[in-house]
Protein backbone atom coordinates (compact mmCIF):
# COMPACT_ATOMS: atom_id res chain seq x y z
CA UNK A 1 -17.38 -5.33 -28.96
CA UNK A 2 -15.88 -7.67 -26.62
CA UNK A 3 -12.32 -6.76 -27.42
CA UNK A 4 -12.88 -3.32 -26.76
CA UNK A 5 -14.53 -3.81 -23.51
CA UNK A 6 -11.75 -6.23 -22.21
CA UNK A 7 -9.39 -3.02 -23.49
CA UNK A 8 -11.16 -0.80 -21.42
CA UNK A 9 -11.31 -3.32 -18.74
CA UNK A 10 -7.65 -3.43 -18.72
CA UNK A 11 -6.60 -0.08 -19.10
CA UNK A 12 -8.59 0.99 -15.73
CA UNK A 13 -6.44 -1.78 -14.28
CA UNK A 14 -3.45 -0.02 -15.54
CA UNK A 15 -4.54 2.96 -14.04
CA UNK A 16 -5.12 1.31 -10.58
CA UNK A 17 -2.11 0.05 -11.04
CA UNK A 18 -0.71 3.47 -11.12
CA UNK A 19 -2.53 4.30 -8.26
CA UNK A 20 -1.35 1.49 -6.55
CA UNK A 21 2.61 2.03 -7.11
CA UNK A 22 2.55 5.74 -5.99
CA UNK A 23 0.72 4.72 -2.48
CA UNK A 24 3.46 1.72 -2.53
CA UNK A 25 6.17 4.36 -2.91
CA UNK A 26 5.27 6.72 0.06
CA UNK A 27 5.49 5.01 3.74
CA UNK A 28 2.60 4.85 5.58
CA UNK A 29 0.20 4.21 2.84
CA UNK A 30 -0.28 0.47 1.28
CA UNK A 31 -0.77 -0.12 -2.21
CA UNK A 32 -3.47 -2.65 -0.60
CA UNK A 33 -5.49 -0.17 0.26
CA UNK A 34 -5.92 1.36 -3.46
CA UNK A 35 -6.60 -2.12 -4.72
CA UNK A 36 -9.89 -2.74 -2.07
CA UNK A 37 -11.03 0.61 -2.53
CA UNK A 38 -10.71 0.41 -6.55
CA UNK A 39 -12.48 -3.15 -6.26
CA UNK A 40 -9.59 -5.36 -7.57
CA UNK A 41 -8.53 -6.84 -4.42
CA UNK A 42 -10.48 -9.92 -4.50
CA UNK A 43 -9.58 -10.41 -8.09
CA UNK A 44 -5.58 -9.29 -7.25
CA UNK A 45 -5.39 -12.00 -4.40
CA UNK A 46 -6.92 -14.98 -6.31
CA UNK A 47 -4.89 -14.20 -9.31
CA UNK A 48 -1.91 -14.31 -7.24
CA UNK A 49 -3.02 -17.59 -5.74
CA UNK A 50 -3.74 -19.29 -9.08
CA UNK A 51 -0.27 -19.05 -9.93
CA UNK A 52 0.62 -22.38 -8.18
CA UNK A 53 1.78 -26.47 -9.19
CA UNK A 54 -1.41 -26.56 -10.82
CA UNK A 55 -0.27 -23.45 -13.22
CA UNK A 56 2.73 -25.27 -14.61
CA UNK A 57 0.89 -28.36 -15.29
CA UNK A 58 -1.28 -26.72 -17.15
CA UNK A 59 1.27 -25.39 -19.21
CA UNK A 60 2.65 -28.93 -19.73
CA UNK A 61 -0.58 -29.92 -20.75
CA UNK A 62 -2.83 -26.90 -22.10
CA UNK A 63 -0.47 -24.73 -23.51
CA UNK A 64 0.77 -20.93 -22.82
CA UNK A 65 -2.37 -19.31 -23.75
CA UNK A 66 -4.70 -22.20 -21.50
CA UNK A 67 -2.19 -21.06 -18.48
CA UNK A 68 -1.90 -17.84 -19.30
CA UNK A 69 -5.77 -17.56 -18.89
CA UNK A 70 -6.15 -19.68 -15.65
CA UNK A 71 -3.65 -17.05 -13.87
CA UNK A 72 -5.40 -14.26 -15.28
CA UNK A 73 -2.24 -12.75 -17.10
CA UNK A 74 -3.84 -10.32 -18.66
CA UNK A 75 -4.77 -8.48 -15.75
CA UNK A 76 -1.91 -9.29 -13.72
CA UNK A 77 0.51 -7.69 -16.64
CA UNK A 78 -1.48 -4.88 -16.66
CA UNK A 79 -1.55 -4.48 -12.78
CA UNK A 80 2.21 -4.96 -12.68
CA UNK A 81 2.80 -2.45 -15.76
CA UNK A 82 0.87 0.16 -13.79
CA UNK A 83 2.54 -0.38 -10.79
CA UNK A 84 6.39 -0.14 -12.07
CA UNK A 85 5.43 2.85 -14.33
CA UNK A 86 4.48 4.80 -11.18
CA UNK A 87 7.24 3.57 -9.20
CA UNK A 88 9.47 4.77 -11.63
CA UNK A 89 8.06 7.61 -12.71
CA UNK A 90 7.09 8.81 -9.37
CA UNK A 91 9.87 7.57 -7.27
CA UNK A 92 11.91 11.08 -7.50
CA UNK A 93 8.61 13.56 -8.12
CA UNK A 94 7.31 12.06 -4.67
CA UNK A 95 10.61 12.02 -2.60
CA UNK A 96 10.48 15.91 -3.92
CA UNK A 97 6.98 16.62 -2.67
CA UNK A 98 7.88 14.29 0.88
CA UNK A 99 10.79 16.63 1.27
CA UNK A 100 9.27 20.03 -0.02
CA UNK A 101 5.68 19.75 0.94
CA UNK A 102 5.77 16.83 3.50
CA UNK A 103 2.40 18.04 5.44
CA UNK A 104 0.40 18.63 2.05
CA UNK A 105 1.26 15.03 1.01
CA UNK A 106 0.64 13.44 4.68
CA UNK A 107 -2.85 15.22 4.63
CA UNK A 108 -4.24 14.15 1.10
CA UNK A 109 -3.13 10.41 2.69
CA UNK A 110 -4.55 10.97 5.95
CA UNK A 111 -8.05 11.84 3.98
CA UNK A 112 -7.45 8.62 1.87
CA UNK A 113 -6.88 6.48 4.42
CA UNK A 114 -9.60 7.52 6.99
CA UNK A 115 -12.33 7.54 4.15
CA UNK A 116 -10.34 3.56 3.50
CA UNK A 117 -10.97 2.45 6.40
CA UNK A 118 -15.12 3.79 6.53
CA UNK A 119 -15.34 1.54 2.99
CA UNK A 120 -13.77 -1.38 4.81
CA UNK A 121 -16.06 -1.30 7.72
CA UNK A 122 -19.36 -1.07 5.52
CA UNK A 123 -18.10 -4.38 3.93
CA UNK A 124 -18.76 -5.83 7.30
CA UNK A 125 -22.22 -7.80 7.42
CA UNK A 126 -22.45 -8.10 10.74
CA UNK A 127 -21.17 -6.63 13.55
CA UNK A 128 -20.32 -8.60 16.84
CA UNK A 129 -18.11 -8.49 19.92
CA UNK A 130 -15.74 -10.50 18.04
CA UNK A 131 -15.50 -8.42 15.26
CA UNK A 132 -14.91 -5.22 17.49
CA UNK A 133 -12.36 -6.83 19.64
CA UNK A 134 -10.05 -7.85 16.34
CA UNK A 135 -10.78 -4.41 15.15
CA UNK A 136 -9.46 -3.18 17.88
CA UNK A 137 -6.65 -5.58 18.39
CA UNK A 138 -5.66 -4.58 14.20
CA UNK A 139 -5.78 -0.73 15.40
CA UNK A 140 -3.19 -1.76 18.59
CA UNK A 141 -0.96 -3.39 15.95
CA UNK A 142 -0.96 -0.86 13.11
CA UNK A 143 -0.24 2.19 16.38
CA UNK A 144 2.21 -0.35 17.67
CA UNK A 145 4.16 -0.66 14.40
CA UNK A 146 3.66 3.25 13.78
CA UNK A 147 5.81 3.70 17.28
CA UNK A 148 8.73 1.31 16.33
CA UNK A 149 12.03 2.78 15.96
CA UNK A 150 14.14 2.76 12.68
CA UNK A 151 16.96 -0.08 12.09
CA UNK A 152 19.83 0.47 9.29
CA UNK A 153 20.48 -2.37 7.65
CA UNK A 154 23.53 -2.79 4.63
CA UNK A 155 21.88 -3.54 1.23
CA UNK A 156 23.59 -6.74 1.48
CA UNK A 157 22.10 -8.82 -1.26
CA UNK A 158 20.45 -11.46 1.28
CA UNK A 159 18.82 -8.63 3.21
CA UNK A 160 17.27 -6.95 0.40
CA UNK A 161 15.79 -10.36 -0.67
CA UNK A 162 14.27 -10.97 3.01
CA UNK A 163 13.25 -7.37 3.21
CA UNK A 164 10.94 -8.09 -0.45
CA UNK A 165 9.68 -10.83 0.99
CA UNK A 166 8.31 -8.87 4.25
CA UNK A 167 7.75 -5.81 2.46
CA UNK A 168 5.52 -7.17 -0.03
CA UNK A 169 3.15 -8.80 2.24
CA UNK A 170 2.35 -5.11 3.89
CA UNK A 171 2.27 -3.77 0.52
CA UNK A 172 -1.38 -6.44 -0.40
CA UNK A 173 -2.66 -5.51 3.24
CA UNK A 174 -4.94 -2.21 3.44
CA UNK A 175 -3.69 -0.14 5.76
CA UNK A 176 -0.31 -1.76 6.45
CA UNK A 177 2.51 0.32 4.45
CA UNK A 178 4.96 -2.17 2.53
CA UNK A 179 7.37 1.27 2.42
CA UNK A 180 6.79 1.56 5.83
CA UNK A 181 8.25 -1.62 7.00
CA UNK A 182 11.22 -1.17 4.97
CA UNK A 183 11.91 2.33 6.27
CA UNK A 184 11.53 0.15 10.20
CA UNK A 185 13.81 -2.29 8.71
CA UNK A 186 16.46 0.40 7.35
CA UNK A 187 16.16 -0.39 3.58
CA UNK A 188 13.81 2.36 2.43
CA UNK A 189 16.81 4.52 0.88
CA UNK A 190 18.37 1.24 -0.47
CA UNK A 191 15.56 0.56 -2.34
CA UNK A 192 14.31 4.11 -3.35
CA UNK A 193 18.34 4.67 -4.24
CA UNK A 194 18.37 1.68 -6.23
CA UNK A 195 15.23 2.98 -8.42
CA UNK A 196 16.47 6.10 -9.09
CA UNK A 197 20.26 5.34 -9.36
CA UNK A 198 18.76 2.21 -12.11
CA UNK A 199 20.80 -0.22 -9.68
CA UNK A 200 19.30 -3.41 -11.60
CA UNK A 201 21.33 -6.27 -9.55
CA UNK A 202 19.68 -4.83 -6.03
CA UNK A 203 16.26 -4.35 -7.63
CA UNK A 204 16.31 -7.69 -8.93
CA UNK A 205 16.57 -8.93 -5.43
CA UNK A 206 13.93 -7.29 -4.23
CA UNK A 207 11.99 -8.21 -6.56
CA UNK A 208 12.53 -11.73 -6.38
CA UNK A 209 11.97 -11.42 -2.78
CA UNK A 210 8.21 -9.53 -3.02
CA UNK A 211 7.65 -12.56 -5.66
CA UNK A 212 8.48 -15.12 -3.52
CA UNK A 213 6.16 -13.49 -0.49
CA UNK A 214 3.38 -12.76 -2.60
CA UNK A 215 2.86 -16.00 -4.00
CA UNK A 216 3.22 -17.57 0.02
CA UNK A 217 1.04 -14.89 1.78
CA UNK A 218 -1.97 -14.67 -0.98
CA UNK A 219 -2.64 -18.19 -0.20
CA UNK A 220 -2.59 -17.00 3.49
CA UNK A 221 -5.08 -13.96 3.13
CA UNK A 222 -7.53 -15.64 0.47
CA UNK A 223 -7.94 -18.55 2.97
CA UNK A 224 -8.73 -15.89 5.41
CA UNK A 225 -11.12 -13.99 3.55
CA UNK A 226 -13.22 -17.25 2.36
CA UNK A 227 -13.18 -18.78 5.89
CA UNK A 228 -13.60 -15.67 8.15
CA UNK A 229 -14.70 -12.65 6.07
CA UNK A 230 -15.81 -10.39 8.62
CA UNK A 231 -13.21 -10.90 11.34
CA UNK A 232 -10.85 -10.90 8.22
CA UNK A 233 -12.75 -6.82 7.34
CA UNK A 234 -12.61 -5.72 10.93
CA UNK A 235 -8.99 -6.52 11.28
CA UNK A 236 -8.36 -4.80 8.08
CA UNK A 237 -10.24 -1.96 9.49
CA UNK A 238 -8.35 -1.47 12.51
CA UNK A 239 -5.28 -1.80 10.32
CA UNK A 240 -6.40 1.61 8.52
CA UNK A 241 -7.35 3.29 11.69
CA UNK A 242 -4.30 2.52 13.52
CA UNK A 243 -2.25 3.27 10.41
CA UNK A 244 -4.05 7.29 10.42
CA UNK A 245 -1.14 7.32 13.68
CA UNK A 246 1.87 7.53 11.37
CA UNK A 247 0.26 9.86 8.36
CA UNK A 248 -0.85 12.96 10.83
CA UNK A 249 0.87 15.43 8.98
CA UNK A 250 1.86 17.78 11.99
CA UNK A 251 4.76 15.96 14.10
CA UNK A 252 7.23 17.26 16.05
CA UNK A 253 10.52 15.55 15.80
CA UNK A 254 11.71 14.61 19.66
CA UNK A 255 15.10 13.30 18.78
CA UNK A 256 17.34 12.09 15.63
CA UNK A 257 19.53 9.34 14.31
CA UNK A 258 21.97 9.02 11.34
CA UNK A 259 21.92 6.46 8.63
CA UNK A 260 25.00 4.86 7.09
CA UNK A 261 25.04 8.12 4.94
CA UNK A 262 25.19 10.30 7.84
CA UNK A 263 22.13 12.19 6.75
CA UNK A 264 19.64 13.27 10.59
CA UNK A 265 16.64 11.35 9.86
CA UNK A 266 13.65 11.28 12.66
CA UNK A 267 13.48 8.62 15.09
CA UNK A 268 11.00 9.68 17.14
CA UNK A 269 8.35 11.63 16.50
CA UNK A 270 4.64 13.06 18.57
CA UNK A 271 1.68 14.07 16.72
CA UNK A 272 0.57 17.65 17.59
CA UNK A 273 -2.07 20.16 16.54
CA UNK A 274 -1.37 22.95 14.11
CA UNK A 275 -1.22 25.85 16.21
CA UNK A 276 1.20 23.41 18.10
CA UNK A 277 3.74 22.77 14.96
CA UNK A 278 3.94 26.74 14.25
CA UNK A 279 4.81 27.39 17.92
CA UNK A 280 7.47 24.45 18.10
CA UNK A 281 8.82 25.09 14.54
CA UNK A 282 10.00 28.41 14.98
CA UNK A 283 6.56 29.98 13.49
CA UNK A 284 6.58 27.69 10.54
CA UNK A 285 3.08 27.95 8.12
CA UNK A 286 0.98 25.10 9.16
CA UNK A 287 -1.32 25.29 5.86
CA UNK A 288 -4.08 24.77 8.41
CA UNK A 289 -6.48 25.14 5.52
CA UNK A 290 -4.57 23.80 2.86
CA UNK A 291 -3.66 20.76 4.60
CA UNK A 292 -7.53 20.50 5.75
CA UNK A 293 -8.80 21.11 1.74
CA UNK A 294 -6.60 17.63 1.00
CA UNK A 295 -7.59 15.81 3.84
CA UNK A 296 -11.62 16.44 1.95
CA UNK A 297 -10.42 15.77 -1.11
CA UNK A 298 -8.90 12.41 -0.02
CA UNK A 299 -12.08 11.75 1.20
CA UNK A 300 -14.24 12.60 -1.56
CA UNK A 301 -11.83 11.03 -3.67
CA UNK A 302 -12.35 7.68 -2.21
CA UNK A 303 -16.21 7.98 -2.18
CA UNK A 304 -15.47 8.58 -6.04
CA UNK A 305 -13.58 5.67 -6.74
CA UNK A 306 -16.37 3.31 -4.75
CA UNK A 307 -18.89 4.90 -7.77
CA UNK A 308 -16.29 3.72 -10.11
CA UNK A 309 -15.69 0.31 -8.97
CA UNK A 310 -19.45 -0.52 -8.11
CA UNK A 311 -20.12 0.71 -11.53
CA UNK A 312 -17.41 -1.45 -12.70
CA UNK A 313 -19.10 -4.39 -11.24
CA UNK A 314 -22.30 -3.72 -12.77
CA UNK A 315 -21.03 -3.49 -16.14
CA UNK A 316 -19.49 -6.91 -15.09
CA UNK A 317 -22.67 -8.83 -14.55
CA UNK A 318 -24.37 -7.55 -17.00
């Protein structure tokens, strides 16, 4: 009985890790944001954390399986396992839809990430001046980044490692996009290249580079959560809220700039209305109520995974 619950148990963390890899893949939506609202951040960050000094003495003294248990491998596996079967799976099917349906996809976020950052602020136990003010300060910083202009960077080998190692810590915080940063830094097509092209040398970089900031930053935001959990929420919250800045899906591009590859990407950009984008784009379709229907759906979809996860916890405790 207890085998087949821990199955269960691990195949909905497979599935959030799914869930997880395909937000991680689009910029402007953070993989941490899936985790909190699926209920698996807590466990995600002090699983993270455990793996540590104290790990490999434990598997000095204990054994594989003893260590293997204290850093929760079992669930971390089967977060991972999610996580690279949507990133490769999805990688190309979600460039397609970003280039083919860009304000479909920006809407279903935007409804995901404004119903986020409601399920963050009800985490809140109290509300003070304090909290407000970092709330708002997190909102001026997620705008702020939303407004930076795009670097190019050359996929040298010690750049993609320092790029992981930034990347990954947006990736764990809700409402900061890991693919975001990456795009600001220059390497998004290196990296999104490198997964579909099966460039294994560059990817292992990376990778070593998101490993080596994960393990350094959970420490960071577990401290943070045990010693100031509100202030810790709030900031979190305006993260999400300042974040809605770069997912609007109606922009109108105000100038251009060329990467190494010479493909016109947008540098800067202005949020508009949707009467506004058919007007500026030549009488382009809005999908006014398309885009609108996604935006709900984000939203109820959200208020359906909280059902999930509190149920999830119930089931726990029992």
């Amino acid at each position: 009985m207890q085998d087949s619950v821990d199955k269960r148990h691990l195949l909905g963390v497979y599935a959030k890790g799914i869930a997880m890899g395909a937000a991680d893949v689009v910029p402007g939506v953070s993989g941490g944001t899936v985790a909190f609202i699926t209920g698996i951040y807590a466990e995600l960050l002090d699983s993270i954390k455990s793996i540590n000094p104290k790990a490999l003495l434990i598997l000095f003294k204990g054994g594989p399986r003893v260590c293997w248990q204290h850093i929760n491998g079992n669930f971390l596996l089967a977060l991972m396992l999610g996580i690279l079967t949507s990133v490769l799976s999805l990688a190309q099917v979600i460039s397609f839809l970003l280039v083919n349906h860009p304000l479909l996809v920006w809407s279903f976020f935007f409804g995901l990430i404004a119903a986020s950052s409601v399920h963050i602020a009800k985490q809140i136990s109290h509300w003070q001046i304090s909290t407000m003010v970092i709330l708002v300060l997190g909102l001026a910083a997620a705008y702020g980044v939303g407004e930076l202009k795009p670097s190019e960077l050359a996929p040298e080998l010690s750049l993609v490692f320092l790029s992981g190692c930034i990347a990954i810590c947006a990736m764990i915080l809700p409402g900061i996009s890991g693919s975001f940063i990456l795009v600001l830094l220059g390497m998004y097509g290196h990296i999104l290249g490198a997964v579909t092209d099966f460039n294994w040398l560059l990817l292992a970089t990376f990778a070593a580079g998101c490993g080596i900031g994960l393990l350094s930053f959970s420490h960071l935001l577990s401290w943070l959560f045990k010693r100031f959990h509100d202030l810790t929420l709030a900031l979190l919250t305006g993260f999400l809220l300042g974040s809605l800045n770069m997912v609007w899906p109606w922009k109108h591009t105000l100038s251009f700039y060329e990467n190494s590859k010479g493909v016109k990407l947008a540098l800067e950009q202005e949020n508009i209305l949707p009467a506004t984008f058919q007007t500026l784009s030549g009488g382009a379709d809005p999908n006014t109520v398309f885009c609108l229907s996604l935006m709900v759906f984000g939203l109820v979809l959200v208020v359906f995974l909280e059902k999930i996860a509190s149920k999830s916890v119930e089931i726990g405790d029992q």
